[in-house]
Protein backbone atom coordinates (compact mmCIF):
# COMPACT_ATOMS: atom_id res chain seq x y z
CA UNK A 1 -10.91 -15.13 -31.15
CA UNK A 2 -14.51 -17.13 -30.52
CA UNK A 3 -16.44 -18.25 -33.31
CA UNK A 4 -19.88 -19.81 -32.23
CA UNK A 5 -22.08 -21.46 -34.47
CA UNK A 6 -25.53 -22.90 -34.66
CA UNK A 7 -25.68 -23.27 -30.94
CA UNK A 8 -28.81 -25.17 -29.23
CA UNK A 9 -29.08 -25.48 -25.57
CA UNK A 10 -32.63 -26.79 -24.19
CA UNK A 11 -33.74 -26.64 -20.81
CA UNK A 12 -36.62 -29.40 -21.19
CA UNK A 13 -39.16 -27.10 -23.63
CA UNK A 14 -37.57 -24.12 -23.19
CA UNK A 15 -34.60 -23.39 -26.11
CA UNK A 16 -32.51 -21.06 -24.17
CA UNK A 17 -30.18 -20.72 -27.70
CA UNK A 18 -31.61 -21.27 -30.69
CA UNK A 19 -29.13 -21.88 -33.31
CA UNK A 20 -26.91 -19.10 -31.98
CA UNK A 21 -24.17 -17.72 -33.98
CA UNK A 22 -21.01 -15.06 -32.82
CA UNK A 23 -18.04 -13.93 -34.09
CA UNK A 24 -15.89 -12.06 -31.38
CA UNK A 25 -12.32 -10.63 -33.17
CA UNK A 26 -9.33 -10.54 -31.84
CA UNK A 27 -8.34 -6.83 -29.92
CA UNK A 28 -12.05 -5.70 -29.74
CA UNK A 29 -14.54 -4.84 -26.70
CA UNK A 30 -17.21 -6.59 -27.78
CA UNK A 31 -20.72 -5.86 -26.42
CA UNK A 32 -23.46 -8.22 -25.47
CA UNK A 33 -26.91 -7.33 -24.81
CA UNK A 34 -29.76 -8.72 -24.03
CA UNK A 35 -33.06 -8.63 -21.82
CA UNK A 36 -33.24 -10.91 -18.62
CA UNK A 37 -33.64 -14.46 -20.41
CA UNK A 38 -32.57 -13.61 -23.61
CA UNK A 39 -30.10 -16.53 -23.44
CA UNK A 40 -26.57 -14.32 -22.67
CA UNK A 41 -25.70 -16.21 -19.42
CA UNK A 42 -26.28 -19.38 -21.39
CA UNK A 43 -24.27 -18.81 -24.12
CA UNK A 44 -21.64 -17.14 -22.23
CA UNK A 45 -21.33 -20.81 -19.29
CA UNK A 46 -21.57 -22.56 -23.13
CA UNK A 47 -18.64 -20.86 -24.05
CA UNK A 48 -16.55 -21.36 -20.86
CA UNK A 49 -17.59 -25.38 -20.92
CA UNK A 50 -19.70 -24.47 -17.82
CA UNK A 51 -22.60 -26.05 -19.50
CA UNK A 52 -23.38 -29.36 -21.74
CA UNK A 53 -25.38 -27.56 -24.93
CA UNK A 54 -27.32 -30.05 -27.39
CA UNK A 55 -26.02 -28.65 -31.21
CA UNK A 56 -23.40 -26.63 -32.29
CA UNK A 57 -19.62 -25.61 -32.50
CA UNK A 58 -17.44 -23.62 -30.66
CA UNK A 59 -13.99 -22.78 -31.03
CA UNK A 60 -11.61 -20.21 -29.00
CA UNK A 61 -8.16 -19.39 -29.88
CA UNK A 62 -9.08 -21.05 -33.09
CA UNK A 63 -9.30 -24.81 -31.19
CA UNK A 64 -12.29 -26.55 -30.41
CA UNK A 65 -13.45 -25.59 -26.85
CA UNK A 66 -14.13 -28.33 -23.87
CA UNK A 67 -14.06 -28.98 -20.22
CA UNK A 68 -10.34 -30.57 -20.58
CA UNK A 69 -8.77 -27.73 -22.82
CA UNK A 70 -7.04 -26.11 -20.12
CA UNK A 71 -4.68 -24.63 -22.65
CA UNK A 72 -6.87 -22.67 -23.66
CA UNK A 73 -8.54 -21.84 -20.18
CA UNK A 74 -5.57 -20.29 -19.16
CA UNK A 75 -6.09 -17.89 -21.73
CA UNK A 76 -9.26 -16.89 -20.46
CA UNK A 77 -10.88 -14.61 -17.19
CA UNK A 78 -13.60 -13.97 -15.90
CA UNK A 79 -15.33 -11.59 -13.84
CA UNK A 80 -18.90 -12.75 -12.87
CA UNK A 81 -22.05 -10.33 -12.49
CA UNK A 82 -22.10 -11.72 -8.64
CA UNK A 83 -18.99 -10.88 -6.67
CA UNK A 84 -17.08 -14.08 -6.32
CA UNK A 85 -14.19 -14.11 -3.44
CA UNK A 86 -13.60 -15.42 0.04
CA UNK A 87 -14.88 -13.24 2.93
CA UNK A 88 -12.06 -15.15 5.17
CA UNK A 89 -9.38 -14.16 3.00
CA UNK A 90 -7.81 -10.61 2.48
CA UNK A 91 -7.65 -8.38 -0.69
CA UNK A 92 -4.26 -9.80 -1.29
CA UNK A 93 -4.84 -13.16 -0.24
CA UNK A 94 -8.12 -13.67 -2.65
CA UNK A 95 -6.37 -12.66 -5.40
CA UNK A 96 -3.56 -15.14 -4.83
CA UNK A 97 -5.77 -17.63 -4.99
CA UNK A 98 -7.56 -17.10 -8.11
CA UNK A 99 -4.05 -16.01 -9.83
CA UNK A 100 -2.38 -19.53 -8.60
CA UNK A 101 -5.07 -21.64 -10.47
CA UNK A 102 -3.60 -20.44 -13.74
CA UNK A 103 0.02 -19.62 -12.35
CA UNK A 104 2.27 -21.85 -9.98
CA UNK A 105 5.53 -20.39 -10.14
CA UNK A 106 5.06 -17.84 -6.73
CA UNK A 107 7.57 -15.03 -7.92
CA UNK A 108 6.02 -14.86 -10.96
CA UNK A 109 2.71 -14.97 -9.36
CA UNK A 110 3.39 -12.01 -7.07
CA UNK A 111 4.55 -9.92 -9.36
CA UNK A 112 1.59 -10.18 -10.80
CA UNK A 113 -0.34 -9.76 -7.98
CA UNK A 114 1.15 -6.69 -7.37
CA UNK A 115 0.41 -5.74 -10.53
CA UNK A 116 -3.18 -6.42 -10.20
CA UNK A 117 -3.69 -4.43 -6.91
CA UNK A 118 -2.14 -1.54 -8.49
CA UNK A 119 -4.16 -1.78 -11.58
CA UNK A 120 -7.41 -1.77 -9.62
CA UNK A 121 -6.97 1.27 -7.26
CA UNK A 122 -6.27 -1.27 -3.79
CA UNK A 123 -2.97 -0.80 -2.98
CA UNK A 124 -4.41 1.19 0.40
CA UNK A 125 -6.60 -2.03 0.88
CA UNK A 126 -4.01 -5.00 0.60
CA UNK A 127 -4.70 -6.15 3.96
CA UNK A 128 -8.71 -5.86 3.94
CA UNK A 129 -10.68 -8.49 4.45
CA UNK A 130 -13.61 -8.08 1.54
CA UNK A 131 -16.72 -7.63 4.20
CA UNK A 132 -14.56 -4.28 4.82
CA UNK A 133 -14.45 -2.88 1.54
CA UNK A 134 -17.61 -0.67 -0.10
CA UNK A 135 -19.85 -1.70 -2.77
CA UNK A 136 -17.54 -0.33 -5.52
CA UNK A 137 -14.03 -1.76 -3.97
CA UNK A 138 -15.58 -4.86 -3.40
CA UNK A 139 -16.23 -5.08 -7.54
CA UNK A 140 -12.82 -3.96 -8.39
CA UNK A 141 -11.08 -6.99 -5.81
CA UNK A 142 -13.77 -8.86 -8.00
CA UNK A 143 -12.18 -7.54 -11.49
CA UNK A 144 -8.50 -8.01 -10.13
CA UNK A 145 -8.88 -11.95 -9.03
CA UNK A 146 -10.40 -12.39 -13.06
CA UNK A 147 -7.57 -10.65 -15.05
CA UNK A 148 -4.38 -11.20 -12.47
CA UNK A 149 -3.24 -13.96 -14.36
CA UNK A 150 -2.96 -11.79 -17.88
CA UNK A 151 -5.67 -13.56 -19.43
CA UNK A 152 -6.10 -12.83 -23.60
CA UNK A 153 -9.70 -13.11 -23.07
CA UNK A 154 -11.92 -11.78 -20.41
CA UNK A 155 -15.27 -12.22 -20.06
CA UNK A 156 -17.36 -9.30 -18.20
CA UNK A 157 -20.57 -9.76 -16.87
CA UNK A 158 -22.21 -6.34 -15.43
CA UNK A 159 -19.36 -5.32 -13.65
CA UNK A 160 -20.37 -1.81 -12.80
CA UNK A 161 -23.57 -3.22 -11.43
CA UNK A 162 -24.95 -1.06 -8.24
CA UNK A 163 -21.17 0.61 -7.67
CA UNK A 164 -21.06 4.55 -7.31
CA UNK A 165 -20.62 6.75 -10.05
CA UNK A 166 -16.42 7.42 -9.10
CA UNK A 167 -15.84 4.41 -8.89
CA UNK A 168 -17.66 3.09 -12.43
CA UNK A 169 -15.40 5.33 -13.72
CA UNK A 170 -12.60 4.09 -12.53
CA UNK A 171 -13.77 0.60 -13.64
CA UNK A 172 -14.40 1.04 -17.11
CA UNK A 173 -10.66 3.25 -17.40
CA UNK A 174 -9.69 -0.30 -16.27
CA UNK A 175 -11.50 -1.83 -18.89
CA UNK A 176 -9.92 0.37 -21.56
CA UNK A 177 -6.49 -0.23 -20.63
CA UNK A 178 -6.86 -3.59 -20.57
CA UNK A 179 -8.14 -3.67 -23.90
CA UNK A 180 -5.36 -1.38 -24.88
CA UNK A 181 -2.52 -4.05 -23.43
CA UNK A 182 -4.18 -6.61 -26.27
CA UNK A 183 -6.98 -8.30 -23.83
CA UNK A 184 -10.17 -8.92 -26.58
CA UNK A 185 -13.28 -8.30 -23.98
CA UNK A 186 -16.77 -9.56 -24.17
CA UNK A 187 -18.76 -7.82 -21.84
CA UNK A 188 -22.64 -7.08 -20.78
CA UNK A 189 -24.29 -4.59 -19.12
CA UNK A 190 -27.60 -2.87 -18.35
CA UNK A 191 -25.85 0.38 -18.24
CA UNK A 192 -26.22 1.73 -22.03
CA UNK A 193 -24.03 4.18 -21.94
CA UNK A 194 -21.20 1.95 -21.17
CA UNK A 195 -21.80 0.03 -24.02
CA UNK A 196 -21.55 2.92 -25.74
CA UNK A 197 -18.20 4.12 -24.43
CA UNK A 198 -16.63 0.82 -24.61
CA UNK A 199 -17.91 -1.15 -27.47
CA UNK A 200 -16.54 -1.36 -30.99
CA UNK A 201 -19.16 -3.91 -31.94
CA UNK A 202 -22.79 -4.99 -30.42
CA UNK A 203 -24.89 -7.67 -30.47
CA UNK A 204 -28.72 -7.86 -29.54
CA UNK A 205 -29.84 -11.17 -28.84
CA UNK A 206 -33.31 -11.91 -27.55
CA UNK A 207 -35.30 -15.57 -26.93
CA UNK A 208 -31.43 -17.24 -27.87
CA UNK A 209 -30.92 -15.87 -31.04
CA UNK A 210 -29.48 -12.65 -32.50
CA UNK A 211 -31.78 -9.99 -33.54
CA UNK A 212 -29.30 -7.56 -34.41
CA UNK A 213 -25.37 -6.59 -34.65
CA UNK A 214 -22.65 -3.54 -35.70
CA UNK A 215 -21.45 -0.66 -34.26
CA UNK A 216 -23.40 1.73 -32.86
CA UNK A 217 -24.09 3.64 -35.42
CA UNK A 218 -24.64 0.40 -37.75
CA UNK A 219 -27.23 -0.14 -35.15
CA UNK A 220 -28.69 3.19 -34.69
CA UNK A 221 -29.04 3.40 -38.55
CA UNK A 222 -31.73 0.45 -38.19
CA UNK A 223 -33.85 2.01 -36.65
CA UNK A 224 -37.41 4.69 -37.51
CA UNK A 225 -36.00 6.36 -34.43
CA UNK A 226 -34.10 9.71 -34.90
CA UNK A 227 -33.65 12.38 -32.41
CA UNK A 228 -36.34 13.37 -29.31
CA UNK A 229 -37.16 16.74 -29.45
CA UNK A 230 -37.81 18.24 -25.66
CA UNK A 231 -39.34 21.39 -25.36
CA UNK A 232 -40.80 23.66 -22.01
CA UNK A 233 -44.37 24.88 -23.50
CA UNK A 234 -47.17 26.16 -22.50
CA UNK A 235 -50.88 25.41 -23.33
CA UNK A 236 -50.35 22.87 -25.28
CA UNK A 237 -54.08 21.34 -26.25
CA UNK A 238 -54.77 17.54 -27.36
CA UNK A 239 -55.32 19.20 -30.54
CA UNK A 240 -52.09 20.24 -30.88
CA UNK A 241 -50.77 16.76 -30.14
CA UNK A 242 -52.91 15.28 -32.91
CA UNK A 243 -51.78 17.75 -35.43
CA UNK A 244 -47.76 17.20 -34.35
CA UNK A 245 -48.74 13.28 -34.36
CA UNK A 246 -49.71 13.63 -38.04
CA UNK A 247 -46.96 14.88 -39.52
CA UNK A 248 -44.83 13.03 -41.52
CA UNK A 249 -41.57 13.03 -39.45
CA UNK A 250 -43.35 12.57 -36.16
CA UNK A 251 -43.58 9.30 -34.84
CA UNK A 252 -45.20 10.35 -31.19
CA UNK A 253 -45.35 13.28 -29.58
CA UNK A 254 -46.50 13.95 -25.34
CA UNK A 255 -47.15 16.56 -23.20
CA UNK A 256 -46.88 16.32 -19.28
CA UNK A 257 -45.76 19.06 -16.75
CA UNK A 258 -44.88 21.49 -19.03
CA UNK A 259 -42.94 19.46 -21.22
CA UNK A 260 -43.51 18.43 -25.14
CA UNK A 261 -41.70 15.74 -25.85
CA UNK A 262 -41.68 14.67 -29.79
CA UNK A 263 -39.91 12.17 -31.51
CA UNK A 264 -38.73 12.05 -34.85
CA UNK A 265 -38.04 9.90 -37.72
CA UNK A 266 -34.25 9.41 -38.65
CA UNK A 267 -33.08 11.73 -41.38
CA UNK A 268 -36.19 13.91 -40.63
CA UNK A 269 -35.96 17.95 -40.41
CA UNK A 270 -38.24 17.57 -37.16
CA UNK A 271 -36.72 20.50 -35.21
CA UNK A 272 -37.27 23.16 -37.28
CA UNK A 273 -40.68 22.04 -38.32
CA UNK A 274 -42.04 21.58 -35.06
CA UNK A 275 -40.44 25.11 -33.79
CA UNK A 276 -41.98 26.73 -36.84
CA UNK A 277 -45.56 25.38 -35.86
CA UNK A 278 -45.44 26.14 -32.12
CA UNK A 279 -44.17 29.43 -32.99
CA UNK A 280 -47.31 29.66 -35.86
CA UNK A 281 -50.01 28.38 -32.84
CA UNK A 282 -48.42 31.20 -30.47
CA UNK A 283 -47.67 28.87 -28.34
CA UNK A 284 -44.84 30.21 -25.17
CA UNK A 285 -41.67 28.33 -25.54
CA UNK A 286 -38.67 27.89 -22.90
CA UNK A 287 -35.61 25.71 -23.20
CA UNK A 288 -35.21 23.26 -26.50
CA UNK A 289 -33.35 20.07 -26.30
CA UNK A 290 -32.35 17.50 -29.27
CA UNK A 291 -31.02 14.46 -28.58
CA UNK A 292 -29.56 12.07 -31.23
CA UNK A 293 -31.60 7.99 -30.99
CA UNK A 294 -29.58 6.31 -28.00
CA UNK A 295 -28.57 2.78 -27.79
CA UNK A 296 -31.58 2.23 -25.45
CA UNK A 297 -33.70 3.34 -28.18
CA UNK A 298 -32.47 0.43 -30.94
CA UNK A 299 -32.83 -2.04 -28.56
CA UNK A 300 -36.55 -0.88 -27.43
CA UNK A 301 -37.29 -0.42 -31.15
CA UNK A 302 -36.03 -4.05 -32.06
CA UNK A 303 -37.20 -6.29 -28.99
CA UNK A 304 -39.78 -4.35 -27.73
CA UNK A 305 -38.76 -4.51 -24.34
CA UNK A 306 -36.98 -2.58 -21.84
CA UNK A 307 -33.54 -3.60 -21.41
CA UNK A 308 -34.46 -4.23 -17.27
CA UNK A 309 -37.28 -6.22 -17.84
């Protein structure tokens, strides 16, 4: 479905890709991720033919892709991180619009107007001007003008940014289903969790260049990183935290408010060890949690940076 390779794009000094490769196949929600300048927005306007780029190939649909291809950009939507319609215009009315660049024929384009309203929850809000919609309406009118015409390939950038919990949900059910009608996604986020809902594959790209891609377990099998230990203690010493730092499956352990937090090496048997020498220093336990390594936790592990930076 996209096939990117050895892309360069320079912004005077600064290589924004450097020699950037993807694969995207067809039917899959793939995930992009990245910390702020890590080159996504770049390679995604490279991939559109938003933006001149200095080396490299890339083909969609199996063609070469340019700024006259408009074969193949009617194959494509987009749904941009910043909300993109016209405050003068209602729900209805915006998404005519965007449909009727790819779509002339106006039966054909109501219908799947219609369609789109229906799909996005806004039946009830056909007639609203945008200003009048809340935060998380306002994304899904967003979401409907980008996929009304059917595209085959959509490309998602944060669109569950700053939206309320219902309606995230009701966003990435979207999502899904569009996936399951045969639309291949590529789509970033902040949000890890989504990524891990959504995904089938993910790719960690940092100063323009992959660092690291598979599934998420592919990726979570990378890392030192197993599962974080949480326990409520009491009197724990900074001799304690020395010992459970030294032992071979601990990679770091805390203690703040009442609450030991260790992490563990992958494969390791760190619960029951660490249990067995609390419960050997007397120490007063309360609730234990184990989590599994997280998404978050490969990507602070490989770039060393938090995915919000």
């Amino acid at each position: 479905m996209i096939e990117v390779k050895n892309l360069v794009k320079r912004y005077g000094d600064l290589v924004a890709l450097d020699h950037f490769n993807l694969d995207v196949r067809d039917g899959e929600i793939f995930g992009l991720l990245g910390p702020n300048g890590s080159g996504k927005s770049t390679a995604i306007n490279c991939m559109l033919s938003l933006l001149k780029y200095d080396k490299g190939e890339i083909s969609l649909f199996g063609e070469p892709m340019s700024p006259e291809n408009y074969k193949i950009k009617k194959k494509i939507g987009v749904v941009p991180q910043n909300v993109a319609v016209y405050n003068e215009l209602t729900v209805v009315e915006n998404i005519d619009y965007f449909c009727g660049l790819y779509v002339k024929d106006k039966a054909k384009r109501k219908a799947l107007i219609d369609e789109a309203v229906e799909f996005v929850g806004l039946t009830e809000f056909r007639k609203f001007q945008p200003h009048k919609l809340s935060g998380g309406l306002l994304r899904r009118l967003n979401i409907a003008c980008g996929i009304a015409h059917k595209p085959e390939l959509i490309f998602m950038d944060e669109p569950t940014v700053a939206v309320d919990p219902q309606s995230r949900n009701s966003i990435l059910e979207g999502i899904r289903r569009l996936n399951e009608q045969g639309a291949t996604i590529v789509y970033t986020s902040h949000y890890m969790e989504e990524v891990e809902q959504l995904c089938t594959r993910i790719m960690i790209m940092d100063r323009g260049r992959e660092v690291a891609m598979g599934t998420k377990e592919e990726l979570k099998a990378m890392i030192r990183s197993g599962e974080k230990i949480t326990i409520e203690a009491m009197g724990v010493t900074s001799e304690h935290l020395a010992q459970l730092r030294g032992m071979e499956d601990v990679l770091d352990a805390e203690y703040a408010d009442g609450i030991l937090t260790v992490k563990c090496r992958a494969e390791s048997r760190g619960l029951a060890e660490i249990v067995s020498y609390m419960r050997h220093q007397k120490l007063v336990m309360g609730k234990i949690f184990s989590e599994p390594p997280t998404l978050n936790d490969v990507f602070l592990e490989i770039t060393g940076k938090e995915l919000r930076d």
